[in-house]
N, C-alpha and C. Protein backbone atom coordinates (compact mmCIF):
# COMPACT_ATOMS: atom_id res chain seq x y z
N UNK A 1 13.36 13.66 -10.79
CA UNK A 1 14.13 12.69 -10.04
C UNK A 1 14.31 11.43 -10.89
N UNK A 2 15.59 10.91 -10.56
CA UNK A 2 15.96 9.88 -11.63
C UNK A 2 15.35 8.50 -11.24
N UNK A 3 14.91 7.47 -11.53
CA UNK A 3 13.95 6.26 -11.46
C UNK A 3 15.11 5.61 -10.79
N UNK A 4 14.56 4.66 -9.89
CA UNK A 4 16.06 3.89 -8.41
C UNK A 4 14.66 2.81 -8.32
N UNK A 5 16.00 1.73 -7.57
CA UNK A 5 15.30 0.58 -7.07
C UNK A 5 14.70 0.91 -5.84
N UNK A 6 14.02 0.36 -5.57
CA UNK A 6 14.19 0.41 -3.68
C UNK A 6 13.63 -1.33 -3.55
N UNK A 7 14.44 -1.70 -2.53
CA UNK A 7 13.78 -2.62 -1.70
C UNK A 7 13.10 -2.50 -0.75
N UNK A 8 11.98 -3.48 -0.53
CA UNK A 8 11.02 -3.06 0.37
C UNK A 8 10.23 -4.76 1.05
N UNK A 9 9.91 -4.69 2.36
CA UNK A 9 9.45 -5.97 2.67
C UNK A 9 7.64 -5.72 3.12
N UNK A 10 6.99 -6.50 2.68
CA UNK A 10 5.74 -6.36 3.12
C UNK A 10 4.87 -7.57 3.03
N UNK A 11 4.44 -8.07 4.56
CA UNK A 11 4.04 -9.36 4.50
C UNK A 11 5.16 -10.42 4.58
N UNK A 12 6.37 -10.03 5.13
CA UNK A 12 7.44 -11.37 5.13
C UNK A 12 7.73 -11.25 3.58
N UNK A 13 7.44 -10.49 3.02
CA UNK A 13 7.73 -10.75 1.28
C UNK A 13 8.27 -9.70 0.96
N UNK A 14 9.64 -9.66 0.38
CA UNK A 14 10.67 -8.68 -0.05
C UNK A 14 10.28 -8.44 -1.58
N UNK A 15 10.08 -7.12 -1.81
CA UNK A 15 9.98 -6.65 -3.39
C UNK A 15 11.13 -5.57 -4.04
N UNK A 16 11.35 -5.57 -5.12
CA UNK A 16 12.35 -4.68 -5.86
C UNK A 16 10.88 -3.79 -6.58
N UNK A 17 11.13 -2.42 -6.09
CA UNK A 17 10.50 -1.38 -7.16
C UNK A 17 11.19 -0.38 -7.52
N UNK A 18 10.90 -0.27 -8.22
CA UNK A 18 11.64 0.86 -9.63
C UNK A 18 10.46 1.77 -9.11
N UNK A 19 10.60 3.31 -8.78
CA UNK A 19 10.39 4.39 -9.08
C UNK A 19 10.89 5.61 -8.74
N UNK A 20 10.62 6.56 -9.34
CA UNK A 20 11.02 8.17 -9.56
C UNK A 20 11.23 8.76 -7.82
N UNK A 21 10.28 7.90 -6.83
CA UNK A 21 9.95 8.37 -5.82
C UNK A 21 11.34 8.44 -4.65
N UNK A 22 11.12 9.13 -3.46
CA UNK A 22 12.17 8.96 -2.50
C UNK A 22 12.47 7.61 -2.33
N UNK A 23 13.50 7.37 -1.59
CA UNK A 23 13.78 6.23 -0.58
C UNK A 23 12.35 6.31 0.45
N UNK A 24 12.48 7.02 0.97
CA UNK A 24 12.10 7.87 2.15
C UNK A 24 10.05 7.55 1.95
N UNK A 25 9.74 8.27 1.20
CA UNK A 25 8.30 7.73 0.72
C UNK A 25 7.78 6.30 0.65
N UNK A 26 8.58 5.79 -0.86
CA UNK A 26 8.66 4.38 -1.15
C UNK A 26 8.38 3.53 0.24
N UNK A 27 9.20 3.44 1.26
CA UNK A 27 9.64 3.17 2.35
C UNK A 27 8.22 2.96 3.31
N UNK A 28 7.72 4.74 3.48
CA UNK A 28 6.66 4.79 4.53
C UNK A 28 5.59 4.09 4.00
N UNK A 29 5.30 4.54 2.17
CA UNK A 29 4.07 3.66 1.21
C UNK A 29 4.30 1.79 1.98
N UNK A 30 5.49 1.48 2.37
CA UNK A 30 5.42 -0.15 2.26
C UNK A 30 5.16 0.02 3.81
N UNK A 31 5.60 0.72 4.52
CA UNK A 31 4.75 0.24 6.14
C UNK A 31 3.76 0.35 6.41
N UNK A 32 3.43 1.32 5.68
CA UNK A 32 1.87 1.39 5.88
C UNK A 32 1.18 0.53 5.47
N UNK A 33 1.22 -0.11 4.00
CA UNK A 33 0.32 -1.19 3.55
C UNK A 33 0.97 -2.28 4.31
N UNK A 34 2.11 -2.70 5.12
CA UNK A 34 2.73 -3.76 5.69
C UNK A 34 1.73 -3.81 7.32
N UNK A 35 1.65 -2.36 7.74
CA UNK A 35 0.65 -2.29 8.81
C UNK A 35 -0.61 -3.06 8.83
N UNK A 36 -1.25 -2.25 7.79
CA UNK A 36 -2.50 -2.55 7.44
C UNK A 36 -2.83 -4.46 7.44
N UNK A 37 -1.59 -4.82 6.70
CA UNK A 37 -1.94 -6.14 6.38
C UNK A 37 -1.77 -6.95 7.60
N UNK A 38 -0.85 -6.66 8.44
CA UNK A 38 -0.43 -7.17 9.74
C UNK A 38 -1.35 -7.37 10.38
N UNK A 39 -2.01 -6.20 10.98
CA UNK A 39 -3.27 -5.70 11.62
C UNK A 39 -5.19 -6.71 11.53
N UNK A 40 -5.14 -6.52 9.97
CA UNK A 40 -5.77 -7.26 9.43
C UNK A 40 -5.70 -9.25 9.93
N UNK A 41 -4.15 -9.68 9.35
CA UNK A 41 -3.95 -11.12 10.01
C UNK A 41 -4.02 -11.46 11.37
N UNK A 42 -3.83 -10.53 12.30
CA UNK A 42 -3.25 -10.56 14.32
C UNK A 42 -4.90 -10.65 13.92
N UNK A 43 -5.87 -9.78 13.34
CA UNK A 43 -6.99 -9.79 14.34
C UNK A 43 -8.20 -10.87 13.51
N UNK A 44 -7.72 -11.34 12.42
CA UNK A 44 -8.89 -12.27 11.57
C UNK A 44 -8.23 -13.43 11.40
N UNK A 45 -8.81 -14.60 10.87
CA UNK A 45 -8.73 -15.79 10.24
C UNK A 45 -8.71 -15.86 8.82
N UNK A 46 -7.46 -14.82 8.11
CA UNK A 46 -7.38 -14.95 6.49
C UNK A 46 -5.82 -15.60 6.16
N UNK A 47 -6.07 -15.94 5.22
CA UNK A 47 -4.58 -16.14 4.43
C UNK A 47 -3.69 -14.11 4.44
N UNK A 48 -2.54 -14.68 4.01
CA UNK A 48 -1.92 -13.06 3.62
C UNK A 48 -2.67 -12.69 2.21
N UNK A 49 -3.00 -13.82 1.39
CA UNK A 49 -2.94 -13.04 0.02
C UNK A 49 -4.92 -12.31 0.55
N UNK A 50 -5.82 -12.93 1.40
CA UNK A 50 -7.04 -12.38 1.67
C UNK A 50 -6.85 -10.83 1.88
N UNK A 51 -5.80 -10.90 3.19
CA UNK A 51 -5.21 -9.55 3.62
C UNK A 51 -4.80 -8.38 2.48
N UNK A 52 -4.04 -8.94 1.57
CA UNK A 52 -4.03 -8.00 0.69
C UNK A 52 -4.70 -7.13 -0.03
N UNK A 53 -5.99 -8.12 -0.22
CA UNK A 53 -7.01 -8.46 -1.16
C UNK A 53 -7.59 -6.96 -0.55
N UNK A 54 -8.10 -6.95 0.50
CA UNK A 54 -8.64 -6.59 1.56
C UNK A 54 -8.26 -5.38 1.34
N UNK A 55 -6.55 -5.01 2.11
CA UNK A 55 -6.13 -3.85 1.96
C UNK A 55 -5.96 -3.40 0.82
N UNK A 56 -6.23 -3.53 -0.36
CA UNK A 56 -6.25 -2.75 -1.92
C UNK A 56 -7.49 -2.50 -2.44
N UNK A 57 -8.33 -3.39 -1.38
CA UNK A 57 -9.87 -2.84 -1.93
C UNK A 57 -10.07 -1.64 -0.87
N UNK A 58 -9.82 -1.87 0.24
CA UNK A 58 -9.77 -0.71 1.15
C UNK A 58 -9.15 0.79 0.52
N UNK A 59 -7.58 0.62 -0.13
CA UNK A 59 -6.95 2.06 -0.93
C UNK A 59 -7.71 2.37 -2.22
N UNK A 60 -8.73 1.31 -2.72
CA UNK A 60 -9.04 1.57 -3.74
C UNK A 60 -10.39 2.19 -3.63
N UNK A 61 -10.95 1.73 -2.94
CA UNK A 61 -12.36 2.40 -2.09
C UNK A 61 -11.97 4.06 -1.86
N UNK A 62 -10.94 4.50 -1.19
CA UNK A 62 -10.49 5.57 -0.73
C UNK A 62 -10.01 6.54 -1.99
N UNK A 63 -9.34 5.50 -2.87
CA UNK A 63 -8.89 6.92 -3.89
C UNK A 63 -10.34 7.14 -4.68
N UNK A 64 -11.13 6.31 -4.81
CA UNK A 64 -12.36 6.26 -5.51
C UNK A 64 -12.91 7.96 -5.17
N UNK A 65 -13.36 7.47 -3.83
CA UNK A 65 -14.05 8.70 -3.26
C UNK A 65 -13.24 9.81 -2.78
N UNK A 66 -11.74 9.95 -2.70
CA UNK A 66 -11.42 10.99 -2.70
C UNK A 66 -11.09 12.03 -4.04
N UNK A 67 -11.15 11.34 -4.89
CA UNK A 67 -11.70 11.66 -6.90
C UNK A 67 -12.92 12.10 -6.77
N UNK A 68 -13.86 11.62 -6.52
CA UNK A 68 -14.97 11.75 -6.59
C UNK A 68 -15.24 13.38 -5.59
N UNK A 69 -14.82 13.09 -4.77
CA UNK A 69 -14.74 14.68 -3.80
C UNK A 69 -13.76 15.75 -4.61
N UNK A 70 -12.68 15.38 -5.45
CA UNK A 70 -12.19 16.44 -5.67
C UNK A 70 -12.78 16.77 -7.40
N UNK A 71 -13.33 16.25 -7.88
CA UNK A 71 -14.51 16.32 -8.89
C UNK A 71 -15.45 17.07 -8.22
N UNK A 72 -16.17 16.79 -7.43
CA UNK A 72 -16.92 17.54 -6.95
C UNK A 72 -17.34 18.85 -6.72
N UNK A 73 -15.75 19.24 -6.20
CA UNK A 73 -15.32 20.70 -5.57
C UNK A 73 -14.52 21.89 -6.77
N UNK A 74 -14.59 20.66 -8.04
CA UNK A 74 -13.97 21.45 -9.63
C UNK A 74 -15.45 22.19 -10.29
């Protein structure tokens, strides 16, 4: 698949990304982390950039150990 922009908003903040990926993906990848961060601000006392902070240590926690499980099972 050929590399495309997509626009995408997350956090009130509009981004241009370049990748190989769908519209369609690209898209769900930004609601979901747009969820997450939302979710995070309605229910705590952080800035957005805390929220972020937050939600990338959270995906990063997750791909950690889902590596780690599929290491495991090799």
């Amino acid at each position: 698949m050929e590399k495309t922009t997509h626009k995408i908003k997350i956090a009130n903040a509009a981004f241009s990304i370049v990748s190989n990926d769908s519209p369609e993906y690209v898209s769900a990848l930004a609601r979901e982390v747009d969820l997450k961060i939302d979710a995070l601000l309605k229910n705590n006392n952080m800035s957005t950039t805390q929220a972020a902070i937050i939600t990338a240590l959270d995906y990063a926690d997750s791909l950690k150990k889902n590596d780690s499980s599929t290491n495991s099972l090799k």
